[in-house]
PDB file of N, CA and C in Angstrom:
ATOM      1  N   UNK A   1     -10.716  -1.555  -6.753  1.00  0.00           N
ATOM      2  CA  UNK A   1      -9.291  -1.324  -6.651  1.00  0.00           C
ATOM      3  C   UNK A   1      -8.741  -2.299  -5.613  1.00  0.00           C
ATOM      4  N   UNK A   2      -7.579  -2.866  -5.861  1.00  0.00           N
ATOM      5  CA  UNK A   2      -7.261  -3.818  -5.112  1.00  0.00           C
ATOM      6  C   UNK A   2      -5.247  -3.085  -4.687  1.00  0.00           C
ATOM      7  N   UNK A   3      -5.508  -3.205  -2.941  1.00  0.00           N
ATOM      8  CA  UNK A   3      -4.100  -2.731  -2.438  1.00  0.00           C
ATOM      9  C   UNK A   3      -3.762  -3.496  -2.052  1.00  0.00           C
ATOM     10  N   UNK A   4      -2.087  -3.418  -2.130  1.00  0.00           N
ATOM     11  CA  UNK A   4      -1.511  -4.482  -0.890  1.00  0.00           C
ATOM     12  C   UNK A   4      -0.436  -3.852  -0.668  1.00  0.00           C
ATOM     13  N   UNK A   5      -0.456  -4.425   1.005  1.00  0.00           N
ATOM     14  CA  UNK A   5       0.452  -3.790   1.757  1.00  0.00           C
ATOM     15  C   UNK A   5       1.964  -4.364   1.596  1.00  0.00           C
ATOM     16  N   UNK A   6       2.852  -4.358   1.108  1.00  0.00           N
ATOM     17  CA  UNK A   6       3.987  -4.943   1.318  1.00  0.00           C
ATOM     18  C   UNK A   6       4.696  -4.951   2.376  1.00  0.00           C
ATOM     19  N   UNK A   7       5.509  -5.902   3.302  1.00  0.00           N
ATOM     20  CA  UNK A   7       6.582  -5.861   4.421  1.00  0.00           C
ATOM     21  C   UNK A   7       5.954  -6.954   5.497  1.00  0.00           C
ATOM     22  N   UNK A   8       7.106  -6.852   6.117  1.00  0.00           N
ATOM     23  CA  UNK A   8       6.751  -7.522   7.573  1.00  0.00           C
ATOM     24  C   UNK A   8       5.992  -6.899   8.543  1.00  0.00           C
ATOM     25  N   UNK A   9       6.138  -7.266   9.891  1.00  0.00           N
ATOM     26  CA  UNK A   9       5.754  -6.646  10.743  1.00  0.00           C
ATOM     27  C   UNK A   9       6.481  -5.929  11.356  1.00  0.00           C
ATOM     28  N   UNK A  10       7.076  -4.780  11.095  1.00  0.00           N
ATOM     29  CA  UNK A  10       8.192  -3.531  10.697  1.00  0.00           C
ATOM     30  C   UNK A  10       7.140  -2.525  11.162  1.00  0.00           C
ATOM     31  N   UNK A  11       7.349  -1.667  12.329  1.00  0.00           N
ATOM     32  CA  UNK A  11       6.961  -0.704  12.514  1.00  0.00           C
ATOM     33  C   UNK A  11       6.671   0.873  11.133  1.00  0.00           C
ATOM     34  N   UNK A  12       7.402   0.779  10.325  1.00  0.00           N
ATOM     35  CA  UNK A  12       6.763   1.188   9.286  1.00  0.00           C
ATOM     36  C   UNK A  12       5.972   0.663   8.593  1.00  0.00           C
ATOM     37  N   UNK A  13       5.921  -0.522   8.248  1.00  0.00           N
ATOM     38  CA  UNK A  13       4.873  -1.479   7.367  1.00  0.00           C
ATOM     39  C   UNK A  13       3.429  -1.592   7.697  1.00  0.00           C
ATOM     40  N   UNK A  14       3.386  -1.233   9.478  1.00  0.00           N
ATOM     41  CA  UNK A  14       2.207  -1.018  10.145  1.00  0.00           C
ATOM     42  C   UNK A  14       1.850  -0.254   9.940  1.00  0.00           C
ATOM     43  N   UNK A  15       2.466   1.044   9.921  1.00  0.00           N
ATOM     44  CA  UNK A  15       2.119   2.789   9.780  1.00  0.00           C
ATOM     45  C   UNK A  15       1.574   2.529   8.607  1.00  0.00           C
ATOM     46  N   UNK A  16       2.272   1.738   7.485  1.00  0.00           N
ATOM     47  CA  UNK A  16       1.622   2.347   6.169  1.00  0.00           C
ATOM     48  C   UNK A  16       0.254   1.469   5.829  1.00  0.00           C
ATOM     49  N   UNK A  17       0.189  -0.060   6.381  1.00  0.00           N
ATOM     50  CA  UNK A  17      -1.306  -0.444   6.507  1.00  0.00           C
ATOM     51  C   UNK A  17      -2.370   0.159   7.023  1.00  0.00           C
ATOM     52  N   UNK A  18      -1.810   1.311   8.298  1.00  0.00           N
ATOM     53  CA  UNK A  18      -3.063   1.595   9.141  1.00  0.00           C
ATOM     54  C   UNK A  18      -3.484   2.914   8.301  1.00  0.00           C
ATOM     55  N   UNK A  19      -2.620   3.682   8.012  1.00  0.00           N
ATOM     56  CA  UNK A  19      -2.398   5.313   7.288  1.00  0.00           C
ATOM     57  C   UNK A  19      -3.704   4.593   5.816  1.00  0.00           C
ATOM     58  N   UNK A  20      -2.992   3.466   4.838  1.00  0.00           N
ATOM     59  CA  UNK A  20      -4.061   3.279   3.826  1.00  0.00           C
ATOM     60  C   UNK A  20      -5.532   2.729   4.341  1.00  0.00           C
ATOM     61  N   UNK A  21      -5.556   2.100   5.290  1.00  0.00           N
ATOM     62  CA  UNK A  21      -6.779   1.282   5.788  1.00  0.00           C
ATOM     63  C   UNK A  21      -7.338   2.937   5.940  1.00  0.00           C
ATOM     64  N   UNK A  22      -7.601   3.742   6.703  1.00  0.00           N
ATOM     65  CA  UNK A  22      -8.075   4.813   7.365  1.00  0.00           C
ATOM     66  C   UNK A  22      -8.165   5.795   5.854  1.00  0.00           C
ATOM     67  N   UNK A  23      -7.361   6.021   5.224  1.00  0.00           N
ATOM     68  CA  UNK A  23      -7.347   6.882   3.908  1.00  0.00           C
ATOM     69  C   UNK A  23      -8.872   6.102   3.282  1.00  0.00           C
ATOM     70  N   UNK A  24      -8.722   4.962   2.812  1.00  0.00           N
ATOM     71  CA  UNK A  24      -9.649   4.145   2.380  1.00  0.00           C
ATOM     72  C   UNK A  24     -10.951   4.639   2.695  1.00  0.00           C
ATOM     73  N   UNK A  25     -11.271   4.150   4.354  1.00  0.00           N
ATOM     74  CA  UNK A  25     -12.207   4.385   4.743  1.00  0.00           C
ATOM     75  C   UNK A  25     -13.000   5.499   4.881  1.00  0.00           C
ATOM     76  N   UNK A  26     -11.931   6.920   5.376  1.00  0.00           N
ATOM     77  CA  UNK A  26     -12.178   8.229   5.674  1.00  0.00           C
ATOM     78  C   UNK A  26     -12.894   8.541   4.342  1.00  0.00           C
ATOM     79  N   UNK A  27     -12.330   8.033   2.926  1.00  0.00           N
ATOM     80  CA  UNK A  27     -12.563   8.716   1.620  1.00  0.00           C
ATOM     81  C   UNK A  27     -13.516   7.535   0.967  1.00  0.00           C
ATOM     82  N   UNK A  28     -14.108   7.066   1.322  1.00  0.00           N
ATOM     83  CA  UNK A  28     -15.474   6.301   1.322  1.00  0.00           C
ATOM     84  C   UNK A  28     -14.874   5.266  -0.697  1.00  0.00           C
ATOM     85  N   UNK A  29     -13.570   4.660  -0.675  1.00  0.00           N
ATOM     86  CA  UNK A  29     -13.261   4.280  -1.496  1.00  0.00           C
ATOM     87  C   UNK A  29     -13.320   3.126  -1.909  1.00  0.00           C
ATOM     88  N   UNK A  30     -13.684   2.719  -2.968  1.00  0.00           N
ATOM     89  CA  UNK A  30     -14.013   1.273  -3.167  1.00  0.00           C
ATOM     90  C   UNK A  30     -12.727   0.082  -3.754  1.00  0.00           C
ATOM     91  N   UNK A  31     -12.420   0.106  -2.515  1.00  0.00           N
ATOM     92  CA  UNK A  31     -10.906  -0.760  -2.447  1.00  0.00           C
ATOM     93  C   UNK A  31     -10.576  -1.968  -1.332  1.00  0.00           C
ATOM     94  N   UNK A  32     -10.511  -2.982  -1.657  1.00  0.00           N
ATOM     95  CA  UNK A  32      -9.954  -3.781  -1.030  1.00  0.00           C
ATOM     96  C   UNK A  32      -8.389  -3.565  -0.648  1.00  0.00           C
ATOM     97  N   UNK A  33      -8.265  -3.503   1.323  1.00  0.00           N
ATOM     98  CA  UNK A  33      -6.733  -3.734   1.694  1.00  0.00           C
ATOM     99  C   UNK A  33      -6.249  -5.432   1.833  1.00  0.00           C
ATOM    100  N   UNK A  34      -5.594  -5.776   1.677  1.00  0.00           N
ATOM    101  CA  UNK A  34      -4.418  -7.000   2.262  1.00  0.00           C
ATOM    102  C   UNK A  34      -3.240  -6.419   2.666  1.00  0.00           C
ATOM    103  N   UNK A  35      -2.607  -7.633   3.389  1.00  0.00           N
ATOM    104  CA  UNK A  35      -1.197  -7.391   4.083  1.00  0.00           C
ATOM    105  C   UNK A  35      -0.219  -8.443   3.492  1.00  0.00           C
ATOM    106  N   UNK A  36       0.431  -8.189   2.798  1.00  0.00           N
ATOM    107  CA  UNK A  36       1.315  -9.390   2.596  1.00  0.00           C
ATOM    108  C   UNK A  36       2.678  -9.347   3.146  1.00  0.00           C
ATOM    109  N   UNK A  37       3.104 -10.111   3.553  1.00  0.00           N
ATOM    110  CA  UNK A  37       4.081 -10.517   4.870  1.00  0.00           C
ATOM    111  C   UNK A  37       4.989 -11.539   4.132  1.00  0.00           C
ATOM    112  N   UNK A  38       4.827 -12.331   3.436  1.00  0.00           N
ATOM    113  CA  UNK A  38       5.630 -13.601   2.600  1.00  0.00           C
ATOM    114  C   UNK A  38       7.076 -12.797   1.909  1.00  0.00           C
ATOM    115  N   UNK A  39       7.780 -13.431   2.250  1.00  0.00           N
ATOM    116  CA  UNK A  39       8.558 -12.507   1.813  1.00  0.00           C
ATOM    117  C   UNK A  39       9.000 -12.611   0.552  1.00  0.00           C
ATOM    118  N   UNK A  40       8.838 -13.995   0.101  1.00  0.00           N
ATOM    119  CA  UNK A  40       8.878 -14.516  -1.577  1.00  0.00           C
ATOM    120  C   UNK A  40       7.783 -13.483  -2.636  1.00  0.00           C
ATOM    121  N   UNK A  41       6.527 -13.857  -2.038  1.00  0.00           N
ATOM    122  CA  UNK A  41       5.509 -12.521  -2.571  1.00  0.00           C
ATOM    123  C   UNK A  41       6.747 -11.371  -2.771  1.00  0.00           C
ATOM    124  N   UNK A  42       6.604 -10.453  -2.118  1.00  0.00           N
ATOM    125  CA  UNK A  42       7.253  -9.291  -1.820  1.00  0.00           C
ATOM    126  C   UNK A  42       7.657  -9.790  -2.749  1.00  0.00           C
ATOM    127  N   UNK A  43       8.954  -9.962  -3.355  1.00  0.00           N
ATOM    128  CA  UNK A  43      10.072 -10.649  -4.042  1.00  0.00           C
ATOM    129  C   UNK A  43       9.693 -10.360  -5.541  1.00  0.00           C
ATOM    130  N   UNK A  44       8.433 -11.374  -5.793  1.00  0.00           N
ATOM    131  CA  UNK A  44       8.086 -10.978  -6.829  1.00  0.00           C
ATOM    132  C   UNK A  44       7.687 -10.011  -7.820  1.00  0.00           C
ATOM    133  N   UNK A  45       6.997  -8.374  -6.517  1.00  0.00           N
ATOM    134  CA  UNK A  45       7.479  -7.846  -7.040  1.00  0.00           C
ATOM    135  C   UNK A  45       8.247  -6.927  -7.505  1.00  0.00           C
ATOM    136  N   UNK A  46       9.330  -7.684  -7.148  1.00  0.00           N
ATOM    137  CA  UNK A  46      10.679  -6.934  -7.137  1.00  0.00           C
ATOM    138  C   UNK A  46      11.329  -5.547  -6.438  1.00  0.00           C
ATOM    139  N   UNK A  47      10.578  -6.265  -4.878  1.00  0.00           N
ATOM    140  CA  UNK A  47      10.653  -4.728  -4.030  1.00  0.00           C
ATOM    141  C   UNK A  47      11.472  -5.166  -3.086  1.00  0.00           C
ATOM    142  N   UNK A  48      12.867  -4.698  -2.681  1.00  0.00           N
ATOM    143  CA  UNK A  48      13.875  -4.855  -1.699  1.00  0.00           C
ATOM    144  C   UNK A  48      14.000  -4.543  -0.882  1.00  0.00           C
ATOM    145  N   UNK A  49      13.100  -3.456  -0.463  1.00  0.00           N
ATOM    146  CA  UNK A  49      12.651  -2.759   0.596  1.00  0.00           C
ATOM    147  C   UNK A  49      11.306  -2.273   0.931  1.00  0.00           C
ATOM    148  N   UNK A  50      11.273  -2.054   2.418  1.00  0.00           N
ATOM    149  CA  UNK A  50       9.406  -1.960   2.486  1.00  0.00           C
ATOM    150  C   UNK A  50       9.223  -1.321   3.336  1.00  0.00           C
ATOM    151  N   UNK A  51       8.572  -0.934   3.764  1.00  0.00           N
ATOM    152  CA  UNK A  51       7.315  -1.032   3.619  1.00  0.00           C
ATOM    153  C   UNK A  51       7.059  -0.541   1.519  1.00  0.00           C
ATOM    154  N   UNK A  52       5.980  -1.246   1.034  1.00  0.00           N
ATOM    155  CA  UNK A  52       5.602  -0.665  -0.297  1.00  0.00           C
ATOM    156  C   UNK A  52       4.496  -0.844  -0.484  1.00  0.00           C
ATOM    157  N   UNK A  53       3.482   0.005  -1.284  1.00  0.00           N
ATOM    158  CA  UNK A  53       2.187  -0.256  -1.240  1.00  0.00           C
ATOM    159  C   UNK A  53       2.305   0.026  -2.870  1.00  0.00           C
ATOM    160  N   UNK A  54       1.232  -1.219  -3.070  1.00  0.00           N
ATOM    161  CA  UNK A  54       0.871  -1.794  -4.807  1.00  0.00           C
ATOM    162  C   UNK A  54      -0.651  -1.667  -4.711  1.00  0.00           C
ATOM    163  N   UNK A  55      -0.743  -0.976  -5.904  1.00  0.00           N
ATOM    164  CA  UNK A  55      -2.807  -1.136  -6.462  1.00  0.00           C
ATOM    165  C   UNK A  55      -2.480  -1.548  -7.814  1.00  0.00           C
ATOM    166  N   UNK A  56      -3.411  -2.593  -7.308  1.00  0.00           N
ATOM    167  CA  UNK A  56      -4.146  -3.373  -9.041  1.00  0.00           C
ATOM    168  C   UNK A  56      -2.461  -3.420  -9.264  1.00  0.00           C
ATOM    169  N   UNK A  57      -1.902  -4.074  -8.241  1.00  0.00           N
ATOM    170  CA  UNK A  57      -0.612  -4.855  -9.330  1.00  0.00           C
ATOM    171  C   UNK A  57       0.306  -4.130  -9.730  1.00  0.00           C
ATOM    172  N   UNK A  58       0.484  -2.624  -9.585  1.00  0.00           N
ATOM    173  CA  UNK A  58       1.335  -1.736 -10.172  1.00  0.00           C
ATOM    174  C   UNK A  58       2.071  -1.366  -8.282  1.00  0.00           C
ATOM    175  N   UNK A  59       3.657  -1.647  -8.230  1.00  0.00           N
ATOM    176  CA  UNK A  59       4.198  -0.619  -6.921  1.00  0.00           C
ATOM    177  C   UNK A  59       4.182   0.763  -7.313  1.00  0.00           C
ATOM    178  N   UNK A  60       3.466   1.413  -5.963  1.00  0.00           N
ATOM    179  CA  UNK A  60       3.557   2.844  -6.827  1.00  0.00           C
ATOM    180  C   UNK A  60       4.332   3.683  -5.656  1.00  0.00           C
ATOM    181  N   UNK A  61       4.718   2.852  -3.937  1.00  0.00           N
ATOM    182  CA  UNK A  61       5.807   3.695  -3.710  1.00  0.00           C
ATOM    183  C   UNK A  61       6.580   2.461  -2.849  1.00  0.00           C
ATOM    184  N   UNK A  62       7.896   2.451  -2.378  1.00  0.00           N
ATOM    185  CA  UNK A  62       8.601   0.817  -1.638  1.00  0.00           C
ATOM    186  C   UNK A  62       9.453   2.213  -1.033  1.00  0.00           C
ATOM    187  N   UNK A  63       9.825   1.174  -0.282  1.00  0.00           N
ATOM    188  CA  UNK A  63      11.077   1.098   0.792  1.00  0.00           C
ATOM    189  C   UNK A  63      10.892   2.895   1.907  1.00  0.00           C
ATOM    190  N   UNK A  64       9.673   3.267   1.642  1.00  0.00           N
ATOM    191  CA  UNK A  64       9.405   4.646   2.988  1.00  0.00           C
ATOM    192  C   UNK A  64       8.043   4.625   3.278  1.00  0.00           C
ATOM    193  N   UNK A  65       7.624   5.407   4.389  1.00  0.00           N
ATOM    194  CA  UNK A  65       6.589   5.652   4.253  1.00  0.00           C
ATOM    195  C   UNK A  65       6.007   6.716   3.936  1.00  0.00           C
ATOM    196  N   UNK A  66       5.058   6.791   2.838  1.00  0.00           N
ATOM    197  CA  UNK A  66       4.526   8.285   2.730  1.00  0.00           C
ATOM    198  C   UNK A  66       3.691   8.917   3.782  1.00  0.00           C
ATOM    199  N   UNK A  67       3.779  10.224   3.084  1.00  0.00           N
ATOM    200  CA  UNK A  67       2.473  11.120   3.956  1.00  0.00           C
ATOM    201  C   UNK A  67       0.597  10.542   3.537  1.00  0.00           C
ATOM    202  N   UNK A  68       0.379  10.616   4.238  1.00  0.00           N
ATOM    203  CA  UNK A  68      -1.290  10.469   3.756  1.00  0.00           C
ATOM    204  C   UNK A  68      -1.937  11.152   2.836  1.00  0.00           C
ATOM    205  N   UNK A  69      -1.523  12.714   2.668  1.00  0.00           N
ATOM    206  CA  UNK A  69      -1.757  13.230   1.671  1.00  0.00           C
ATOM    207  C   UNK A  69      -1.249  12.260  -0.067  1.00  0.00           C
ATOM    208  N   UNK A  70      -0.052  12.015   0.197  1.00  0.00           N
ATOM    209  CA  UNK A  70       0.775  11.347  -1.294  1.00  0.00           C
ATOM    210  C   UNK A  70       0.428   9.629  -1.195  1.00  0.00           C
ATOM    211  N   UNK A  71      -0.452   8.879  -0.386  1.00  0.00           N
ATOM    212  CA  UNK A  71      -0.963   7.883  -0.498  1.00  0.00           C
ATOM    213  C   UNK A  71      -2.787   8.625  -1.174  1.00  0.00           C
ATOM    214  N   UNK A  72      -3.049   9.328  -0.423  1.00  0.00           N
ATOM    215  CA  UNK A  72      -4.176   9.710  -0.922  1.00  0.00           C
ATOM    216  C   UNK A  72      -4.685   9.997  -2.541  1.00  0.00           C
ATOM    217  N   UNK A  73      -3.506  10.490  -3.279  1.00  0.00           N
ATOM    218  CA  UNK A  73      -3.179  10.844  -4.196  1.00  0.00           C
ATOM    219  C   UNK A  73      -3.063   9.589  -5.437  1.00  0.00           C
ATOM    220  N   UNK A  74      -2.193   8.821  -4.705  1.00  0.00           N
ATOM    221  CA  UNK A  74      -2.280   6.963  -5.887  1.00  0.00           C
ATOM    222  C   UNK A  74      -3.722   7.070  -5.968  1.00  0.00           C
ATOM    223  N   UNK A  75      -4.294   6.805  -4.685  1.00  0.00           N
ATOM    224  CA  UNK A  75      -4.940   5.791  -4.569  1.00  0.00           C
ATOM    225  C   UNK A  75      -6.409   6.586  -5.416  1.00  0.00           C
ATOM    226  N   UNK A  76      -6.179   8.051  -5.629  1.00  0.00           N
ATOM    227  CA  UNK A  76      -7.239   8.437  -6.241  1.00  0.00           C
ATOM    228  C   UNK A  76      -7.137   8.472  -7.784  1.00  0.00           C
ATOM    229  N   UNK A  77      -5.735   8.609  -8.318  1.00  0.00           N
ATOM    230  CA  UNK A  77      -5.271   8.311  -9.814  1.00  0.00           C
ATOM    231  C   UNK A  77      -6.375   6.687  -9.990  1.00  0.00           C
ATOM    232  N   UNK A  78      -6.017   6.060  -9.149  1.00  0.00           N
ATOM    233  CA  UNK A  78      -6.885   4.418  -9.996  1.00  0.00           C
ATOM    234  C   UNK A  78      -8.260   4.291  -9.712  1.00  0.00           C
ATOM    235  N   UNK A  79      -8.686   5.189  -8.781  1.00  0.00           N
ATOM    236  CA  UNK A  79     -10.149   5.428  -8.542  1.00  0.00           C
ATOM    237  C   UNK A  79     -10.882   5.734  -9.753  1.00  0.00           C
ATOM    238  N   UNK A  80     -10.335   6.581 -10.304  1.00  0.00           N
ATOM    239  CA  UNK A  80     -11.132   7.524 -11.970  1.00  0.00           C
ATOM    240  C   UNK A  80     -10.772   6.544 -12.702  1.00  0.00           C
ATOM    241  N   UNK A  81      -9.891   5.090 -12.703  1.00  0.00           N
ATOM    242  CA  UNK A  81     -10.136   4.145 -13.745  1.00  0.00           C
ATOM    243  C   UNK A  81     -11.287   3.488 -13.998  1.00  0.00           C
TER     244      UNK A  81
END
């Protein structure tokens, strides 16, 4: 499974890298994190606001940050793929 972090260096954008990095790890998941910061990236895909976190290419939440429980939750929908 492949994540990426969307945003700058935005005090939410951090929360939501560190919240998935730690979800990841805590739940022994086989996923690569990145951070993407470019803001053209971002752009592409078509997220206007951020913090947003994308797996395997799909945004599945932009512009808040979730709870850990409702990141926990994506990130286990693409796990059983």
């Amino acid at each position: 499974m492949e994540i990426k972090i969307l945003g700058t260096n935005c005090p939410k954008c951090k929360a939501l890298e560190n919240s998935t990095r730690e979800i990841v790890k805590n739940n022994h998941l086989d996923a690569t994190v990145t951070k993407v910061d470019d803001i053209i990236e971002i752009m592409n895909y078509n997220v206007m606001r951020t913090p947003a976190l994308v797996v395997n290419n799909q945004v599945e939440i932009k512009g808040r940050v979730p709870s850990d429980d409702e990141i926990l939750q994506v990130l286990l929908k693409y796990q059983s793929k």
